[in-house]
C-alpha atoms as a PDB file:
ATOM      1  CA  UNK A   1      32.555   9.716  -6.197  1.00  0.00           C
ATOM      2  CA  UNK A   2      34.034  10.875  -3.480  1.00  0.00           C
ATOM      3  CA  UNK A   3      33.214   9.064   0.377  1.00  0.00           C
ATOM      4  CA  UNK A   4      31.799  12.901   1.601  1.00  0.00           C
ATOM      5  CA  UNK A   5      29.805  12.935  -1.728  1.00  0.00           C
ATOM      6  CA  UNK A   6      28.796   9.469  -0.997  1.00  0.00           C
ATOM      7  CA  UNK A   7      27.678  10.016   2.134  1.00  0.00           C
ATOM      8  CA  UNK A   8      25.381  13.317   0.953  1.00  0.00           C
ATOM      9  CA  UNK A   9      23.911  11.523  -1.552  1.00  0.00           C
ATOM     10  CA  UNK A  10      22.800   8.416   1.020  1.00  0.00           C
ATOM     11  CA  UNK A  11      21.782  10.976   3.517  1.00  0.00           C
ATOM     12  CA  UNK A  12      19.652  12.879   0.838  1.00  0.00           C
ATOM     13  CA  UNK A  13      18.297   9.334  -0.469  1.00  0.00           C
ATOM     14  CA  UNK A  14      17.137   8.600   3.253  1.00  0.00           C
ATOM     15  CA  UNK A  15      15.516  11.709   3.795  1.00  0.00           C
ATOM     16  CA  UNK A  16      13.858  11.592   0.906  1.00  0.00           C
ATOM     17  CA  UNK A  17      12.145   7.784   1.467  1.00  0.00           C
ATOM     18  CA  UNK A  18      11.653   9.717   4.633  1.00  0.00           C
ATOM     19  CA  UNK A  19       9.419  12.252   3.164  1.00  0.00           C
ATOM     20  CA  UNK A  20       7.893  10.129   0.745  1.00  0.00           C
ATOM     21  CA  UNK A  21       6.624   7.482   3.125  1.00  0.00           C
ATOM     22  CA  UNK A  22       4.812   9.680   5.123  1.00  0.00           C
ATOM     23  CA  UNK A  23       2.597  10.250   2.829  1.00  0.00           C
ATOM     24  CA  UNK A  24      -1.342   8.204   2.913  1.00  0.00           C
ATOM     25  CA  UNK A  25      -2.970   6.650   0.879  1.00  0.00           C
ATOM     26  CA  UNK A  26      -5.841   8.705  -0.407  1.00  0.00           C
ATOM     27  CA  UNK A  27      -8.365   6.425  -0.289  1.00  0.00           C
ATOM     28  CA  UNK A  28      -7.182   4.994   2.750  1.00  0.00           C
ATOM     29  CA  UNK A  29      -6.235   7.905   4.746  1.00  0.00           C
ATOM     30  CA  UNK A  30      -5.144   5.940   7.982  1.00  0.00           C
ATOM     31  CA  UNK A  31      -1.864   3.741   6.082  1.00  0.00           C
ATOM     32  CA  UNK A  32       0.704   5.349   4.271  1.00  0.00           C
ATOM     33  CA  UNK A  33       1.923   4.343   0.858  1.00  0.00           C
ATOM     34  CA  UNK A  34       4.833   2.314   2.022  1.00  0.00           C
ATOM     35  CA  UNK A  35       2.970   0.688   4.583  1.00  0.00           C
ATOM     36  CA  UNK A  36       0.712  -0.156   1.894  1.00  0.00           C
ATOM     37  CA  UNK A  37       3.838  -1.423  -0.136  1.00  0.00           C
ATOM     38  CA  UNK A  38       3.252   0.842  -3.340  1.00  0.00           C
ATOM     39  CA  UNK A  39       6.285   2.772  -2.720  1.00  0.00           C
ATOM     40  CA  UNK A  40       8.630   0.620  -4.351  1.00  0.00           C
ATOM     41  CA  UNK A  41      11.996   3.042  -4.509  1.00  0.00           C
ATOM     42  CA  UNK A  42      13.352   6.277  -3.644  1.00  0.00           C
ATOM     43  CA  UNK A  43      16.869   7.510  -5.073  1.00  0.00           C
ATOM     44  CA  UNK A  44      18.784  10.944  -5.563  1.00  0.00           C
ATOM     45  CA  UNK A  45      20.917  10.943  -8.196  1.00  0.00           C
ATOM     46  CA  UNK A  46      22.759  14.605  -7.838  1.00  0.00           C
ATOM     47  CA  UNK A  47      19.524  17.700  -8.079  1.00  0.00           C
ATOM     48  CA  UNK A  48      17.293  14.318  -9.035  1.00  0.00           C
ATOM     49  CA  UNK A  49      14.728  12.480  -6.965  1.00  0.00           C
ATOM     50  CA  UNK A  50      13.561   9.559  -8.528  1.00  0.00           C
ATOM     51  CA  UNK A  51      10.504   7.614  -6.677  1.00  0.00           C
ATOM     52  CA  UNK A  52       8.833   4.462  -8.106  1.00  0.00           C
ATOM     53  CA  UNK A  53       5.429   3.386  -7.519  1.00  0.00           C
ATOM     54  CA  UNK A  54       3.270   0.447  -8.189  1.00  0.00           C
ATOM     55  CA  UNK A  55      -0.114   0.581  -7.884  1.00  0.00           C
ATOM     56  CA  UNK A  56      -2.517  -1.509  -6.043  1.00  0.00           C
ATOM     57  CA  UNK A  57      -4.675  -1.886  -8.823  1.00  0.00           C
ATOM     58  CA  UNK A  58      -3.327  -0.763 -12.827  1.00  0.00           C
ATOM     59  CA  UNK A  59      -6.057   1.121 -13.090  1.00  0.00           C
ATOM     60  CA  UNK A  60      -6.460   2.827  -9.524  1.00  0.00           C
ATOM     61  CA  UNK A  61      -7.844   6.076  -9.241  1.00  0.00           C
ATOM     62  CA  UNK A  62      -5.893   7.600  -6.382  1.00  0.00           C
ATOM     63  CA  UNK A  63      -2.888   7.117  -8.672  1.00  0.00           C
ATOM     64  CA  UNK A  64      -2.852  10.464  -9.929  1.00  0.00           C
ATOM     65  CA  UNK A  65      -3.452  11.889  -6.794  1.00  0.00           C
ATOM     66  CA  UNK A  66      -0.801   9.755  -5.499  1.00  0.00           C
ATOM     67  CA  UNK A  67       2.017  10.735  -8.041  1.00  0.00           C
ATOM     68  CA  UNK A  68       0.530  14.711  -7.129  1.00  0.00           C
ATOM     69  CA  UNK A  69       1.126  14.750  -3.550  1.00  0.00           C
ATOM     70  CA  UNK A  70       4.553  12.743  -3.477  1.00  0.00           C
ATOM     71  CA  UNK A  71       5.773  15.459  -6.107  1.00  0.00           C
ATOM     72  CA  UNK A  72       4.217  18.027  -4.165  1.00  0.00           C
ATOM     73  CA  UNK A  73       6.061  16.774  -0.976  1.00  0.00           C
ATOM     74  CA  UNK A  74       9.360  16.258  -2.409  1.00  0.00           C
ATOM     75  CA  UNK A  75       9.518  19.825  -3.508  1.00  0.00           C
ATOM     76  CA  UNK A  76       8.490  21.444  -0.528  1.00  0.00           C
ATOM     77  CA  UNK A  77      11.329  18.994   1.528  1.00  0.00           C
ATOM     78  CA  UNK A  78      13.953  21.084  -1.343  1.00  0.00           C
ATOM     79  CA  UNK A  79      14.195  18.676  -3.838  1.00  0.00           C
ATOM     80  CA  UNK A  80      13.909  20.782  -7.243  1.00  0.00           C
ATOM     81  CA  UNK A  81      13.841  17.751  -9.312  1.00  0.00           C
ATOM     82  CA  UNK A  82      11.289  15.125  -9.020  1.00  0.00           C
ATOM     83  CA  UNK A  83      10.312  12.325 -11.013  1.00  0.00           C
ATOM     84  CA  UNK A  84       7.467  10.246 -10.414  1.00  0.00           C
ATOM     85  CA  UNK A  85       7.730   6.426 -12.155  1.00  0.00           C
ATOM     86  CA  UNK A  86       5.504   4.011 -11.836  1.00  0.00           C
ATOM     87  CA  UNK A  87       6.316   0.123 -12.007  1.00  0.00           C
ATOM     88  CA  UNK A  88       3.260  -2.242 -13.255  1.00  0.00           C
ATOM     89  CA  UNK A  89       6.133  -5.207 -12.912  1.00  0.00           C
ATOM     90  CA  UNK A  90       6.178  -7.198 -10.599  1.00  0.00           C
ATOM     91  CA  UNK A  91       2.680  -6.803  -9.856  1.00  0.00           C
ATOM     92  CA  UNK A  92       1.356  -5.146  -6.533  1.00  0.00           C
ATOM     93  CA  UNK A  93       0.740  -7.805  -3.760  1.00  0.00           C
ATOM     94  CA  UNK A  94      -1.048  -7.667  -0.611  1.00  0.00           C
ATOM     95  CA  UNK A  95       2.012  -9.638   0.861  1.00  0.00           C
ATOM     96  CA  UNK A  96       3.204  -6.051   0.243  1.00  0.00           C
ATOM     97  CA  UNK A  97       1.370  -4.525   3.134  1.00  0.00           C
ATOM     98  CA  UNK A  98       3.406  -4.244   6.472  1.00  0.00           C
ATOM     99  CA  UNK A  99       2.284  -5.242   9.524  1.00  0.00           C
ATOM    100  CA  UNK A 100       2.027  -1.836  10.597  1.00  0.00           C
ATOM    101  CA  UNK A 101      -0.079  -0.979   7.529  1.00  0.00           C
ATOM    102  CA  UNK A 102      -2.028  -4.490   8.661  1.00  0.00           C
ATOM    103  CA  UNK A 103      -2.892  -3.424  12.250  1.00  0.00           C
ATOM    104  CA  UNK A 104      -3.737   0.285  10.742  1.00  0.00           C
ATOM    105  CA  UNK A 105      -6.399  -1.179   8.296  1.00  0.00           C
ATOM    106  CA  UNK A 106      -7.408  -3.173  11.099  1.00  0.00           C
ATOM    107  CA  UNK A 107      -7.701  -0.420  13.420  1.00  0.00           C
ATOM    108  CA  UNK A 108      -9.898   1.364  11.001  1.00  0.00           C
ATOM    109  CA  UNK A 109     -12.170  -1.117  10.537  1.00  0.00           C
ATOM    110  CA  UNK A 110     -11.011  -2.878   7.497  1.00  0.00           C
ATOM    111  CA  UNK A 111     -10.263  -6.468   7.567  1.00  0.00           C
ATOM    112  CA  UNK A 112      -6.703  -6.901   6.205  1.00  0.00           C
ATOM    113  CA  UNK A 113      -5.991  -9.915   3.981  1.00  0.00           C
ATOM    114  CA  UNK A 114      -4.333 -12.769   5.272  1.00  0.00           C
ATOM    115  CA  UNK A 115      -0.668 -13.167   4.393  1.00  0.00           C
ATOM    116  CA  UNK A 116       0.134 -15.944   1.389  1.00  0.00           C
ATOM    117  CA  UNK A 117       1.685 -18.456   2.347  1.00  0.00           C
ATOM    118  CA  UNK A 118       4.681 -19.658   0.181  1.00  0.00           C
ATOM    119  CA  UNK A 119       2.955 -21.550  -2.541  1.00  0.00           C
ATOM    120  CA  UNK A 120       0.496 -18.934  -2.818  1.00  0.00           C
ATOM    121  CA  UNK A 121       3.358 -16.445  -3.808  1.00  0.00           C
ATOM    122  CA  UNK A 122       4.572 -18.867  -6.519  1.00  0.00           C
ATOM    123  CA  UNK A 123       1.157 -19.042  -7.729  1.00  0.00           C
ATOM    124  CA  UNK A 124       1.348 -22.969  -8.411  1.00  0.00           C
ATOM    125  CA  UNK A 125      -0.989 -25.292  -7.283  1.00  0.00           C
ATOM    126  CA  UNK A 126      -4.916 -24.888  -6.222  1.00  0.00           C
ATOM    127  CA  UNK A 127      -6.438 -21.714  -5.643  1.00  0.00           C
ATOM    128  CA  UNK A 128      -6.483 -20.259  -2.183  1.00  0.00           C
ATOM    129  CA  UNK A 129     -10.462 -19.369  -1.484  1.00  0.00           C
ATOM    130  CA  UNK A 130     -11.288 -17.247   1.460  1.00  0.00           C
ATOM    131  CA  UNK A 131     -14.038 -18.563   3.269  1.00  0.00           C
ATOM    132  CA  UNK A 132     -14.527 -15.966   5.857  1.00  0.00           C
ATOM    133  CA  UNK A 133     -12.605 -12.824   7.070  1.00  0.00           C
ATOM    134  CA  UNK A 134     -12.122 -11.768  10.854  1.00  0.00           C
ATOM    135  CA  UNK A 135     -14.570  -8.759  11.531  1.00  0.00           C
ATOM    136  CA  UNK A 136     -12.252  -5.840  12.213  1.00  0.00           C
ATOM    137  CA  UNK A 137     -15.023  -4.915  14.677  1.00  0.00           C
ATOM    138  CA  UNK A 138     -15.600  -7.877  16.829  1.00  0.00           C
ATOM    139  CA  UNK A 139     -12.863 -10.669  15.619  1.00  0.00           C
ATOM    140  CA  UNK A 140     -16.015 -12.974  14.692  1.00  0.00           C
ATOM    141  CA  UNK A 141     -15.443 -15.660  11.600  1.00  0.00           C
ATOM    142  CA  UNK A 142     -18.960 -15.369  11.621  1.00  0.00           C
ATOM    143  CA  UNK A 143     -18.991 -13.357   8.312  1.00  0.00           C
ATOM    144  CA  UNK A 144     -20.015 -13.827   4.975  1.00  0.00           C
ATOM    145  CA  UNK A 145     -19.038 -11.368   1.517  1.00  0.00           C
ATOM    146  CA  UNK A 146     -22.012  -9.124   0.735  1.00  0.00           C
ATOM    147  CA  UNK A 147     -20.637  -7.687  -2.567  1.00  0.00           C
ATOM    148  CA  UNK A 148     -16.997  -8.690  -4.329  1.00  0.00           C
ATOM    149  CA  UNK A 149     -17.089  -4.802  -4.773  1.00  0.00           C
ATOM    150  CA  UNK A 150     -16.743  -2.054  -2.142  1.00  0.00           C
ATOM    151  CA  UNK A 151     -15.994   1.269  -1.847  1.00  0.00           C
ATOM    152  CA  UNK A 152     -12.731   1.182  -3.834  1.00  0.00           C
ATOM    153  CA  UNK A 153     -11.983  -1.609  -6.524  1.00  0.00           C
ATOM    154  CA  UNK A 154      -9.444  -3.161  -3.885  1.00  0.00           C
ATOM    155  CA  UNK A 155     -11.453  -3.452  -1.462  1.00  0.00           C
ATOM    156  CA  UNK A 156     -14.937  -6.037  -0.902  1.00  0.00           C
ATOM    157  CA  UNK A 157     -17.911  -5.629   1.448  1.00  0.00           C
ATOM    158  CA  UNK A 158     -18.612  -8.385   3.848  1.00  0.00           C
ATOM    159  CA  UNK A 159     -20.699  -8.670   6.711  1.00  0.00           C
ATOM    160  CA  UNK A 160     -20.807  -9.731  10.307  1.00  0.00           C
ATOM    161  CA  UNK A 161     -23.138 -12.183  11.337  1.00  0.00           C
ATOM    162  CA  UNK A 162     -22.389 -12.035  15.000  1.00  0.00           C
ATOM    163  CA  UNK A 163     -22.071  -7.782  15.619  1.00  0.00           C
ATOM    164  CA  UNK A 164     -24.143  -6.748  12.576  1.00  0.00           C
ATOM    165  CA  UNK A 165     -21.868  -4.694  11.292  1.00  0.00           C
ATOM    166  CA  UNK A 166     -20.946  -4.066   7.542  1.00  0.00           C
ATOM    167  CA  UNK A 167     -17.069  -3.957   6.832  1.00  0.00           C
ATOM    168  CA  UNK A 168     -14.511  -3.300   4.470  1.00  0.00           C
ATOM    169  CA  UNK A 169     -12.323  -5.815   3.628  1.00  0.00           C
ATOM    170  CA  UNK A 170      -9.158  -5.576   1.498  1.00  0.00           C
ATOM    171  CA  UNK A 171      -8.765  -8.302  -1.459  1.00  0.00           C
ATOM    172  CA  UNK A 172      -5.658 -10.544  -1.394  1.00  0.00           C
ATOM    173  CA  UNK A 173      -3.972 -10.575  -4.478  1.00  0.00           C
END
C-alpha cells in the first residue's frame, strides 16, 4: 500500500470512529456509545466499514437499535459498505465507561459505578459489595437499593435517604 493510500485509509478510519461515536445510547440518551465503552472498533478496509460492538448486557434491548442507527449513520457520512459486528468477548465492563460518560450519567441523575480497582478486574479474591451509592442528586451516602432492577436491566433503583429522591444507578460489572 502505498503512503498516500495509507494515509486515506487512516483518515477515512478516523472519520469514521468520528461518526460512530457520536452516536447515544438509546436508552441513555445523554452518553454516547463510546463513552459508554460499547464501541469497541472502527476500521475501513477499501469501500468497507467495519465497527464492533459489545454490549452492556448479551441480551440488551437497545442492541438492535444500536447496530440500526450506527449503520444508518455510516451511510449517510458516504460509507456504502457497512458492517455491524458485535463482540460478546471480553465481556462489557463498567471500567469501560469514560469519565466523560461518568460525569454525563452523573449529570443526568444516574449514579455511575465506582471504578474497580485492580483485583476487582482480575476477578480473584472476595467479592466487592456496594454498600451505598452517592445520590447523583445531593452527593448523600445516605442511600439504600430499593429494587436490584430498574428501568433497564443495567441499571438498579436506589433511594436517598437524605433528599428523598429515587435514582438510577448503573450496576458495576
Amino acid at each position: 500500500m502505498t503512503t498516500m493510500a495509507h494515509d486515506h485509509q487512516q483518515t477515512a478510519t478516523r472519520r469514521a470512529w468520528h461518526v460512530a461515536a457520536q452516536l447515544v445510547d438509546p436508552e441513555i440518551p445523554v452518553i454516547s456509545i463510546a463513552d459508554l465503552g460499547i464501541l469497541r472498533d472502527v476500521q475501513v478496509d477499501g469501500e468497507r466499514v467495519t465497527a464492533t460492538i459489545t454490549p452492556t448486557y448479551s441480551g440488551c434491548p437497545a442492541l438492535d437499535a444500536i447496530r440500526a442507527d450506527l449503520d444508518q449513520a455510516l451511510r449517510a457520512a458516504g460509507f456504502t459498505e457497512v458492517v455491524i459486528k458485535t463482540a460478546l468477548s471480553p465481556a462489557w465492563t463498567t471500567d469501560w465507561i469514560t469519565a466523560a460518560g461518568r460525569e454525563a450519567l452523573e449529570t443526568f441523575g444516574i449514579a455511575p459505578p465506582a471504578v474497580a480497582t485492580p483485583s476487582a478486574t482480575t476477578r480473584s479474591g472476595p467479592v466487592t459489595v456496594q454498600l451505598s451509592v452517592h445520590c447523583p442528586q445531593c452527593g448523600s451516602l445516605n442511600t439504600e437499593e430499593t429494587s436490584h432492577f430498574g428501568s433497564t436491566s443495567c441499571k438498579a433503583l436506589w433511594r436517598c435517604r437524605d433528599c428523598h429522591e429515587p435514582f438510577d444507578y448503573f450496576k458495576a460489572l
